[in-house]
C-alpha atoms as a PDB file:
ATOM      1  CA  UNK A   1      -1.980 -11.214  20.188  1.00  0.00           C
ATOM      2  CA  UNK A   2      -3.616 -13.543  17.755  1.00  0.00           C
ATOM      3  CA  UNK A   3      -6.672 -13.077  16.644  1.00  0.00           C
ATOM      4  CA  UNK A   4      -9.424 -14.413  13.976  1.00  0.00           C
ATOM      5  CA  UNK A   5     -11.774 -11.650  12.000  1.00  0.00           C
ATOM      6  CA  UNK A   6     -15.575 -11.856  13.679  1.00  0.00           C
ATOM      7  CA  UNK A   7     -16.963 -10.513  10.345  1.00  0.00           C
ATOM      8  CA  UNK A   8     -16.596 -11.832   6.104  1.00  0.00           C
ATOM      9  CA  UNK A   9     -17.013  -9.735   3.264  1.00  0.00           C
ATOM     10  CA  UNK A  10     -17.150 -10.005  -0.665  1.00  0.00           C
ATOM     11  CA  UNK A  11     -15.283  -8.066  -2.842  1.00  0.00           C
ATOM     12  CA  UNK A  12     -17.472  -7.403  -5.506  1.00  0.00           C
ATOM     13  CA  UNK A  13     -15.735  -5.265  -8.033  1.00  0.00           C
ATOM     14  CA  UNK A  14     -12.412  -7.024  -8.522  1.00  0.00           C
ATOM     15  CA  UNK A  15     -11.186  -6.037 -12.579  1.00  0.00           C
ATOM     16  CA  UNK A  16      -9.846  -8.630 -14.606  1.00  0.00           C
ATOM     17  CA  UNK A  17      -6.872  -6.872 -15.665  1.00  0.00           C
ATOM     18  CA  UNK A  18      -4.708  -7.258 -19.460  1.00  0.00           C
ATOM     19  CA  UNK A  19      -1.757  -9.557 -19.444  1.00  0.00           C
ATOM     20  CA  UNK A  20       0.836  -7.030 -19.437  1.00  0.00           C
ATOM     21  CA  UNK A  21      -0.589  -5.132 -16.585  1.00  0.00           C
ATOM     22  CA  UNK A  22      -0.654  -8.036 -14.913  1.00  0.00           C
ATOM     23  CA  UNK A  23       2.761 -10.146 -15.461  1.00  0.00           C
ATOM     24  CA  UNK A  24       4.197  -6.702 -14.162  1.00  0.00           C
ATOM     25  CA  UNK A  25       2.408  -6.529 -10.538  1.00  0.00           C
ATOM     26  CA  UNK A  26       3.118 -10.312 -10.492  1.00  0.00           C
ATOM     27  CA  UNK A  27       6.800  -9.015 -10.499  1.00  0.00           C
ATOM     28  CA  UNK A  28       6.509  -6.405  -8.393  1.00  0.00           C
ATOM     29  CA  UNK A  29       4.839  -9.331  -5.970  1.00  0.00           C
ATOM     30  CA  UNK A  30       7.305 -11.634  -6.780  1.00  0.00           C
ATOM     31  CA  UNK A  31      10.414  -8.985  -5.677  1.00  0.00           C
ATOM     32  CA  UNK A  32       8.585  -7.517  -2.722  1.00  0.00           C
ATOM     33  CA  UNK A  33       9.091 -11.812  -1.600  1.00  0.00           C
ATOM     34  CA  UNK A  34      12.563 -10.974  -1.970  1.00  0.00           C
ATOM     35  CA  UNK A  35      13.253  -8.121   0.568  1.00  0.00           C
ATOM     36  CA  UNK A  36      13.318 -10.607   3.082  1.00  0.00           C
ATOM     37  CA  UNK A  37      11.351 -11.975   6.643  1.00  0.00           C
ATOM     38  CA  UNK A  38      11.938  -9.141   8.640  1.00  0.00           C
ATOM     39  CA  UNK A  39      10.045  -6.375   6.306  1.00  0.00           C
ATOM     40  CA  UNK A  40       6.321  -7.152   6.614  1.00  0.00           C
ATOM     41  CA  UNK A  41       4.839  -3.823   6.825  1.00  0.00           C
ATOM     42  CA  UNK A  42       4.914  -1.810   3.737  1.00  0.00           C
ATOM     43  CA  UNK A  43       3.052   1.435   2.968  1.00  0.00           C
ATOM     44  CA  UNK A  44       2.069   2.136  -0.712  1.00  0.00           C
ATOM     45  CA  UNK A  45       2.748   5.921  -0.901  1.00  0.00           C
ATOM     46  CA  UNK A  46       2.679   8.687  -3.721  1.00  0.00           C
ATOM     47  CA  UNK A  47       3.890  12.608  -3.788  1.00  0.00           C
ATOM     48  CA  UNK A  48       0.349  13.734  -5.123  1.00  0.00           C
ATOM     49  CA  UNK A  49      -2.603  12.348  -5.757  1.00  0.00           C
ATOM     50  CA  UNK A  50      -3.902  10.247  -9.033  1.00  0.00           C
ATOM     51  CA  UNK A  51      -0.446   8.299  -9.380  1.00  0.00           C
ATOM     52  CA  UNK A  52      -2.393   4.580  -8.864  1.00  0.00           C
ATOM     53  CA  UNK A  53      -0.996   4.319  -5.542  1.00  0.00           C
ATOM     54  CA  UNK A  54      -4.513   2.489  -3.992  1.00  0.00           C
ATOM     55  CA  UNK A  55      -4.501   0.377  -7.277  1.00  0.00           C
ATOM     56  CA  UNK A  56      -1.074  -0.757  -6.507  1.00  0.00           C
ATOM     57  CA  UNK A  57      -1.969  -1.371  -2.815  1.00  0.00           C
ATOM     58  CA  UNK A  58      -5.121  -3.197  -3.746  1.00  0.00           C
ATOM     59  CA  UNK A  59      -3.206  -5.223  -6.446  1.00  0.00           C
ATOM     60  CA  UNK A  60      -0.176  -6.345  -4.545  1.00  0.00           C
ATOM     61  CA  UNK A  61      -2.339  -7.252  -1.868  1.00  0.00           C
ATOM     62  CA  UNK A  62      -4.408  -9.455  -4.033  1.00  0.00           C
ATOM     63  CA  UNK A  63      -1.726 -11.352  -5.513  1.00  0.00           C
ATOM     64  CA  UNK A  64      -0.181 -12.297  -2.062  1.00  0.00           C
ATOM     65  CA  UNK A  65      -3.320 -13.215  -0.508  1.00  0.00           C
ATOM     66  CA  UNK A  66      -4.032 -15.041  -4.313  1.00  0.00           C
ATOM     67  CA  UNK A  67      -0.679 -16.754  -3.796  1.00  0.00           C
ATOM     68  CA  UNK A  68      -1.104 -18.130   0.003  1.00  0.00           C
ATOM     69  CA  UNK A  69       0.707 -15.230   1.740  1.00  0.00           C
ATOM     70  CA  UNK A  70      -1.325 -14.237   4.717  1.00  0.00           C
ATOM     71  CA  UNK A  71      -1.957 -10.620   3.891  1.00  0.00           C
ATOM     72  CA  UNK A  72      -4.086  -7.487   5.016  1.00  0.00           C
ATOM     73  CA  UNK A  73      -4.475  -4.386   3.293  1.00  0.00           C
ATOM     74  CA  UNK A  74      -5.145  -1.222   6.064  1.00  0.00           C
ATOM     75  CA  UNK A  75      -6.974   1.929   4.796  1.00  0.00           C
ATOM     76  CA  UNK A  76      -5.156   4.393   5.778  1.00  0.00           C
ATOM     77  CA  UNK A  77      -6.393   7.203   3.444  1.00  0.00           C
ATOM     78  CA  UNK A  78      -8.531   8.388   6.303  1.00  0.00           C
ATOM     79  CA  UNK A  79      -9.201  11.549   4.477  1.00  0.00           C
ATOM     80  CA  UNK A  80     -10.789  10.259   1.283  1.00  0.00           C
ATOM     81  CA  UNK A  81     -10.995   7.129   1.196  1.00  0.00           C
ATOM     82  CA  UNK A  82     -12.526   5.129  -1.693  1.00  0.00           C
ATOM     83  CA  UNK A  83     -11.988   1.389  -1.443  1.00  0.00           C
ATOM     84  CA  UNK A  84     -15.610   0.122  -0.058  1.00  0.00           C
ATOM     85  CA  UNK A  85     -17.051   2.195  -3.027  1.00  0.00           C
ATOM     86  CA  UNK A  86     -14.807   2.162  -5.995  1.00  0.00           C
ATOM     87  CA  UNK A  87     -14.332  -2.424  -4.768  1.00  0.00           C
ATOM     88  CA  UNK A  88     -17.638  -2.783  -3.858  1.00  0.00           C
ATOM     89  CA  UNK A  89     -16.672  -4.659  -0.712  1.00  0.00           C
ATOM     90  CA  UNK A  90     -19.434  -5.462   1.088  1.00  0.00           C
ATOM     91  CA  UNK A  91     -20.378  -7.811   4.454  1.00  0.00           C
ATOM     92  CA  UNK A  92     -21.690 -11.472   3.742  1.00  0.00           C
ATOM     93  CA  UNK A  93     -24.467 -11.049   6.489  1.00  0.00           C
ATOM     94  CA  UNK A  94     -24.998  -6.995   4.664  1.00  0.00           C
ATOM     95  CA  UNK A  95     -24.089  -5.583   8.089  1.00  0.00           C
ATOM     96  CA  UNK A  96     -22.658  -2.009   8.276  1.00  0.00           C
ATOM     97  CA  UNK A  97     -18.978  -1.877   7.695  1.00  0.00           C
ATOM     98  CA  UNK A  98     -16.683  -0.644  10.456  1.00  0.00           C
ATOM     99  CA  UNK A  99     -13.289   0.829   9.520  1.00  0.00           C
ATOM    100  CA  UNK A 100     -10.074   1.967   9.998  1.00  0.00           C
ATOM    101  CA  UNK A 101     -11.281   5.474  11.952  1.00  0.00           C
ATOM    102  CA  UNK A 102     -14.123   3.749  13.681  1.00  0.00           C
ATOM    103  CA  UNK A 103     -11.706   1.049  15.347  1.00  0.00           C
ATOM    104  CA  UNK A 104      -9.239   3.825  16.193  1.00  0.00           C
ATOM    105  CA  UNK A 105     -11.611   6.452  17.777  1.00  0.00           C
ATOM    106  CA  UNK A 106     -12.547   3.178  20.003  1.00  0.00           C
ATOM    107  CA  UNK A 107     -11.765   0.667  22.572  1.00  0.00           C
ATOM    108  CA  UNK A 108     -13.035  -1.995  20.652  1.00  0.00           C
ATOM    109  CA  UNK A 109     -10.087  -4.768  19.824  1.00  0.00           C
ATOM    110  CA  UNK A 110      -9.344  -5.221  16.094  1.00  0.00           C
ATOM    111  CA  UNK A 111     -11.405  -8.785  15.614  1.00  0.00           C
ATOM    112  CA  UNK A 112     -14.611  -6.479  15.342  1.00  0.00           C
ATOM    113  CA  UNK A 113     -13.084  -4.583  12.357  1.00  0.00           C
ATOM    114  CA  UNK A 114     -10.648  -6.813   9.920  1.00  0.00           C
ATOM    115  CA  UNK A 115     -12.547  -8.411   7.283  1.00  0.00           C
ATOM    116  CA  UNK A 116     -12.152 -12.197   6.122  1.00  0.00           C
ATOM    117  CA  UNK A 117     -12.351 -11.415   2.283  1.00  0.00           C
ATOM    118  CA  UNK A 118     -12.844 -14.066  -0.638  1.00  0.00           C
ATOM    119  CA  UNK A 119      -9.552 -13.381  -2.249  1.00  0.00           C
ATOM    120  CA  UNK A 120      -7.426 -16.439  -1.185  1.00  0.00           C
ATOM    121  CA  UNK A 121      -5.660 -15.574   2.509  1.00  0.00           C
ATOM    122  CA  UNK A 122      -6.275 -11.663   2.281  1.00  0.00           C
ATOM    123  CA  UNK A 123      -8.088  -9.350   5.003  1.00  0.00           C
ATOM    124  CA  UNK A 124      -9.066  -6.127   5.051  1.00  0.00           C
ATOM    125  CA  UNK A 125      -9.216  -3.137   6.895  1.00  0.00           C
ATOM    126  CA  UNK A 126     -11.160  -1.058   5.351  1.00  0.00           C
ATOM    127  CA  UNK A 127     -11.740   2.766   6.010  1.00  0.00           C
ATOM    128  CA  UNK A 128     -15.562   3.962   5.683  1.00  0.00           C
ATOM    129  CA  UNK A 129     -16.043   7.389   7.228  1.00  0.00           C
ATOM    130  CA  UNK A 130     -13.650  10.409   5.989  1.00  0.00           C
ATOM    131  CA  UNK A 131     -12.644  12.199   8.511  1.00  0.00           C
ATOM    132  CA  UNK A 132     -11.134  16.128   7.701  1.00  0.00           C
ATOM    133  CA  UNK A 133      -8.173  15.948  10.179  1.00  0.00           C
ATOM    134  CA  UNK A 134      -6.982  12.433  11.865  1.00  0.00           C
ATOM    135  CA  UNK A 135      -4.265  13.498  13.346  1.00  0.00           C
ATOM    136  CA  UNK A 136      -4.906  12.772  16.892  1.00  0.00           C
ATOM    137  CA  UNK A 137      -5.340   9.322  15.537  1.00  0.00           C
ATOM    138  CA  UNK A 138      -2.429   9.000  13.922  1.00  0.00           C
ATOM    139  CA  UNK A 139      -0.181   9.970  16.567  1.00  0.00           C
ATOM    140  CA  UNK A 140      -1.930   8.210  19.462  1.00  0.00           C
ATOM    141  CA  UNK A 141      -0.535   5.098  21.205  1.00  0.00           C
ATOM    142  CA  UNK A 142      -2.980   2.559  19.265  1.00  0.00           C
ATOM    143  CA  UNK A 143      -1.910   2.700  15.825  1.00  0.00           C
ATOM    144  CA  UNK A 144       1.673   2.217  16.854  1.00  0.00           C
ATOM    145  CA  UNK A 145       0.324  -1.001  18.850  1.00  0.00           C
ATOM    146  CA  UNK A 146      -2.328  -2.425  16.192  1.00  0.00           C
ATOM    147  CA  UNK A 147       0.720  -2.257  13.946  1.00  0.00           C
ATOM    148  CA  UNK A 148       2.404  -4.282  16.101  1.00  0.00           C
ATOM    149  CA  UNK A 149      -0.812  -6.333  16.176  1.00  0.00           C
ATOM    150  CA  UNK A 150      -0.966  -7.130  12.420  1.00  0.00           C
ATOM    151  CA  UNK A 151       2.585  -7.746  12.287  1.00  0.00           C
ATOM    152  CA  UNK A 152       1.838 -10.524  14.840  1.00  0.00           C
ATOM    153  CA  UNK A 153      -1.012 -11.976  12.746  1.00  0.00           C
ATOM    154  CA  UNK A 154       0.250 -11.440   9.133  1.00  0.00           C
ATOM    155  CA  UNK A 155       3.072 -11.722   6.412  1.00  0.00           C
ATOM    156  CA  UNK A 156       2.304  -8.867   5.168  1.00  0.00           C
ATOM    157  CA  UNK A 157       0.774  -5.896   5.863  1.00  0.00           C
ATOM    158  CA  UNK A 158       0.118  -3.144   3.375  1.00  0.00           C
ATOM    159  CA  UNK A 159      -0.968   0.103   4.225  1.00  0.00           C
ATOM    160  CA  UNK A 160      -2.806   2.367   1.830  1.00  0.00           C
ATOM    161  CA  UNK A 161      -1.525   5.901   2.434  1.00  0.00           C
ATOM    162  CA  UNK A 162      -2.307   9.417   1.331  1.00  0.00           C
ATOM    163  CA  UNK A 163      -0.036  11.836  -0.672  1.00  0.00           C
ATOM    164  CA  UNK A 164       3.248  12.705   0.622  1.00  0.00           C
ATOM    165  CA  UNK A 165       2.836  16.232  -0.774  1.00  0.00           C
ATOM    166  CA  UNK A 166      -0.542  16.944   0.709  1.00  0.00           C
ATOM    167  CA  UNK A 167      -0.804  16.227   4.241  1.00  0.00           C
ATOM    168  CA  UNK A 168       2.088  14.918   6.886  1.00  0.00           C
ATOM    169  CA  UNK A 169       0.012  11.568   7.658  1.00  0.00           C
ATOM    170  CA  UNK A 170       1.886   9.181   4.978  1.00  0.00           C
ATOM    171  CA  UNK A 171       5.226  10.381   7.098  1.00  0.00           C
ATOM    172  CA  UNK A 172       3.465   9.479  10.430  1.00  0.00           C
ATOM    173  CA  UNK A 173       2.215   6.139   9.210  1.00  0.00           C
ATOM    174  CA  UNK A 174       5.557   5.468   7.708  1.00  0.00           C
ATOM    175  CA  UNK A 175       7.408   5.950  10.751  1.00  0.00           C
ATOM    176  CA  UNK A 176       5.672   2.758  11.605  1.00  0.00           C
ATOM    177  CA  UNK A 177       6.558   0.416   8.577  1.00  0.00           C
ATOM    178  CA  UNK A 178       9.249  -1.439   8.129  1.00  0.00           C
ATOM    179  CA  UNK A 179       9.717   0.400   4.523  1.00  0.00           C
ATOM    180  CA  UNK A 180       7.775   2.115   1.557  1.00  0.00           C
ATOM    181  CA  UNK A 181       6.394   1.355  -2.153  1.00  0.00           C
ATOM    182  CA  UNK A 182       6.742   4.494  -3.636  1.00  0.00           C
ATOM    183  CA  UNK A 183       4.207   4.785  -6.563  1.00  0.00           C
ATOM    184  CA  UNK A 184       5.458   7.527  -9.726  1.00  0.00           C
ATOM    185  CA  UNK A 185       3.562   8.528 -12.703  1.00  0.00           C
ATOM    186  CA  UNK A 186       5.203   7.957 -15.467  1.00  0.00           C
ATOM    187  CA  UNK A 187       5.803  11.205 -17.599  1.00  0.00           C
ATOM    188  CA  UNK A 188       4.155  13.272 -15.275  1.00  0.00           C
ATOM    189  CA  UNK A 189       5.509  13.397 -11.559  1.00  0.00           C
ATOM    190  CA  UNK A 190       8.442  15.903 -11.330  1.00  0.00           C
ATOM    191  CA  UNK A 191      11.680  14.213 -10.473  1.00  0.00           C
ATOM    192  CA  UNK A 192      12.160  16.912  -7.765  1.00  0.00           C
ATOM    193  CA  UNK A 193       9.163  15.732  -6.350  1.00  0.00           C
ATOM    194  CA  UNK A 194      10.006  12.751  -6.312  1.00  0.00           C
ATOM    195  CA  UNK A 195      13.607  12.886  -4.736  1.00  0.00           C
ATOM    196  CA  UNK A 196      11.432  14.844  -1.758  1.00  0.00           C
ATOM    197  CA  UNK A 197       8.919  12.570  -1.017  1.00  0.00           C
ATOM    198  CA  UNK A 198      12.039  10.194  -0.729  1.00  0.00           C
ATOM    199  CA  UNK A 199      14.049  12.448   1.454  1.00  0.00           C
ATOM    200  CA  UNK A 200      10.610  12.766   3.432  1.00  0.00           C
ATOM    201  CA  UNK A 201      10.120   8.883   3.968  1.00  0.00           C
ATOM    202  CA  UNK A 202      13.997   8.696   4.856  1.00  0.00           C
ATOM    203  CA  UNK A 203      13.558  11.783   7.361  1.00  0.00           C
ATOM    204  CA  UNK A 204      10.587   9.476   9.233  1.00  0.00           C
ATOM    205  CA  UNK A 205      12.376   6.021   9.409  1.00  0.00           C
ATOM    206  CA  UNK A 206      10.441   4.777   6.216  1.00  0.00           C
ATOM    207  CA  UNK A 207      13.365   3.519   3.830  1.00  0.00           C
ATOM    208  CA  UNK A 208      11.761   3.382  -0.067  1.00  0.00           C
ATOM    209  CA  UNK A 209      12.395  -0.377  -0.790  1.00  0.00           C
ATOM    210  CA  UNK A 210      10.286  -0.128  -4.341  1.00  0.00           C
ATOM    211  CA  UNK A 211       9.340   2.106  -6.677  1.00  0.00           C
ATOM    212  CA  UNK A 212       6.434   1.731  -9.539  1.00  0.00           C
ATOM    213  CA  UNK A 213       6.086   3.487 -12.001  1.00  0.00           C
ATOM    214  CA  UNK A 214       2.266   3.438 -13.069  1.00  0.00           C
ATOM    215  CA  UNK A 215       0.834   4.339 -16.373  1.00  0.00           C
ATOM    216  CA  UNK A 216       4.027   3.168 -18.159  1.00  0.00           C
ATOM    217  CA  UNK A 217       3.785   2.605 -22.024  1.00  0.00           C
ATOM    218  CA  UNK A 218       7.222   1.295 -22.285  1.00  0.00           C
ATOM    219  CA  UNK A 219      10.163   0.719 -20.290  1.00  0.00           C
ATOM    220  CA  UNK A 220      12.778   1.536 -23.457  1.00  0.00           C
ATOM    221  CA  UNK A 221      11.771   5.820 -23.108  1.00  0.00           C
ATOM    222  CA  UNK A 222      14.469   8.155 -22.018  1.00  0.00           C
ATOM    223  CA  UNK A 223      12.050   9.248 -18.825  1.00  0.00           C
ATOM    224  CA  UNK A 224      11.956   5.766 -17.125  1.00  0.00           C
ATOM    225  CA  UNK A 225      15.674   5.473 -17.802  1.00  0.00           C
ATOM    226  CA  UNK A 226      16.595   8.571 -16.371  1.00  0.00           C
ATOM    227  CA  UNK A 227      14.480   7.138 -12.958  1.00  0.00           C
ATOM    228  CA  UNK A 228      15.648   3.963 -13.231  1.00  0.00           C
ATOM    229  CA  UNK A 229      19.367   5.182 -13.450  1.00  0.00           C
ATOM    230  CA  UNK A 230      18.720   7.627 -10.727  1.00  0.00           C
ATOM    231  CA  UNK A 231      16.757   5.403  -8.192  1.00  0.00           C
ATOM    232  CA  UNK A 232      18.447   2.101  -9.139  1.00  0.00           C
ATOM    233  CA  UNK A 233      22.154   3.693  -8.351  1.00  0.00           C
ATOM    234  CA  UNK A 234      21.648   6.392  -5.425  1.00  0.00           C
ATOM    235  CA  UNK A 235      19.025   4.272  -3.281  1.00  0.00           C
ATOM    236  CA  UNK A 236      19.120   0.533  -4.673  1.00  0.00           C
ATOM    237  CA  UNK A 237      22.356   0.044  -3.712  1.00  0.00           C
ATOM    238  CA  UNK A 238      24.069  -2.319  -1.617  1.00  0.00           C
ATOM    239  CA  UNK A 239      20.580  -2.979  -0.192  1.00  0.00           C
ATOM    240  CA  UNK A 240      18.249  -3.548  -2.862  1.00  0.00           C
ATOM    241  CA  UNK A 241      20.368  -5.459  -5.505  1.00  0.00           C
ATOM    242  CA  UNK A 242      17.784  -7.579  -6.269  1.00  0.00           C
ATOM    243  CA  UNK A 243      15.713  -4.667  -8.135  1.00  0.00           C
ATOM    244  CA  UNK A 244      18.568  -5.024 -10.494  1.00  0.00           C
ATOM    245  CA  UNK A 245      20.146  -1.871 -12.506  1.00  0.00           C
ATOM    246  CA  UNK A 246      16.739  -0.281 -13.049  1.00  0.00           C
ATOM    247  CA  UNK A 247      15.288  -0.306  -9.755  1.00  0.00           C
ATOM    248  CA  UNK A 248      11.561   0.098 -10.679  1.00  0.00           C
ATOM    249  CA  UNK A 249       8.270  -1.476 -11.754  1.00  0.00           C
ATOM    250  CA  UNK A 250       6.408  -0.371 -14.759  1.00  0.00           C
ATOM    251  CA  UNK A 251       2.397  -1.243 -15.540  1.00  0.00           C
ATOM    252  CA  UNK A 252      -0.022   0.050 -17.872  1.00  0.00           C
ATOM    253  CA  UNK A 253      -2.932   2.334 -17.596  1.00  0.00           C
ATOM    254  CA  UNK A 254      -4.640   1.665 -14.463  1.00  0.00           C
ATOM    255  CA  UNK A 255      -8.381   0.185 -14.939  1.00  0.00           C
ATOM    256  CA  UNK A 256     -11.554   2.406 -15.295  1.00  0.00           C
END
């Protein structure tokens, strides 16, 4: 079912980011184009927390929405959530914003809750209130349908989830998309975690069609090789070509 947002907000805090930093999410935008019409819902995912995985999600969405793709980002870091805070997103008429728990624990319809932004064709669905254990709301009936919802209404939807290796929610959401953006530290995430959380996502429906590697200082070391060469051969194969041999996305250190 169609539908238009009933509320606007500002994004306040938007960083202006280096060059380098970037040219590389515009290339990680410009290859997500690639995977084709039929995969509109992605989840931005990490194994543990502090990889850059909600500055990924808040990136890619802003250069789709900057670039005419009609594109909503969906808190779904119910458990800590910092997106109104750390974006400063706040309601043209300063009304009190509504988010992704609120709308779920309800029977309101979505209109009341996705925010027209400022940032070229982008929404938001912001979460507000932590809440310690959502599962009832992730496995209920109505995220399954306002997925279908969005998917209705947008190009893309990107879904801001929590750690893989912290809570069973990211496999739960991801059993909804139509794929995942797997976000890696570079230097620091273990490659055994990393070959779980992708056995994880695989286990739930949630094939990895990405994977960036934040933090990068340069694409030439040994340790982005060995990921690239692992990731780019065993699950960008016949699929995923496009990635090329390397199979990943490197940016610099995320902004303060």
């Amino acid at each position: 079912m169609e539908f238009t947002p009933k509320n606007r907000a500002t994004v306040q805090n938007m960083p202006k980011l280096p060059y380098a930093v970037e040219e590389a999410l515009n290339r990680l935008r410009v290859n997500v184009s690639f995977l084709g019409s039929k995969v509109k819902k992605i989840m931005v995912i990490s194994s543990a927390p502090d990889e850059g995985k909600s500055f990924v999600a808040m990136q890619l969405w802003r250069q789709m929405a900057e670039a005419g793709s009609k594109s909503i980002l969906v808190d779904m870091d119910l458990r800590k959530s910092v997106m109104v805070d750390k974006y400063q997103v706040v309601r043209e008429d300063n009304g009190k914003i509504l988010g992704t728990s609120d709308y779920l624990a309800s029977d309101d319809t979505l209109d009341k809750y996705v925010l027209r932004t400022n940032i070229g064709a982008g929404d938001l669905l912001p979460n507000k209130e932590n809440i310690i254990n959502p599962s009832m709301l992730l496995e209920g009936q109505k995220l399954a349908s306002t997925f279908e919802e969005l998917d209705e209404n947008y190009r893309y939807t990107f879904i801001d989830a929590p750690p893989l290796n912290l809570v069973s929610d990211g496999e739960k959401i991801g059993s909804l998309c139509d794929g995942a953006l797997l976000v890696v530290r570079a230097g620091e995430t273990p490659k055994a975690m990393v070959r779980n959380s992708i056995r994880q996502l695989e286990r739930a429906g949630c094939p990895v069609v990405g994977i960036a590697l934040s933090r990068a200082k340069g694409a030439a070391s040994g340790y982005y090789h060995k990921y690239g060469n692992y990731y780019g051969k065993s699950y960008y194969g016949k699929g995923y070509g496009y990635y090329g041999k390397q199979g990943y996305y490197g940016y610099g250190t995320e902004p303060k």
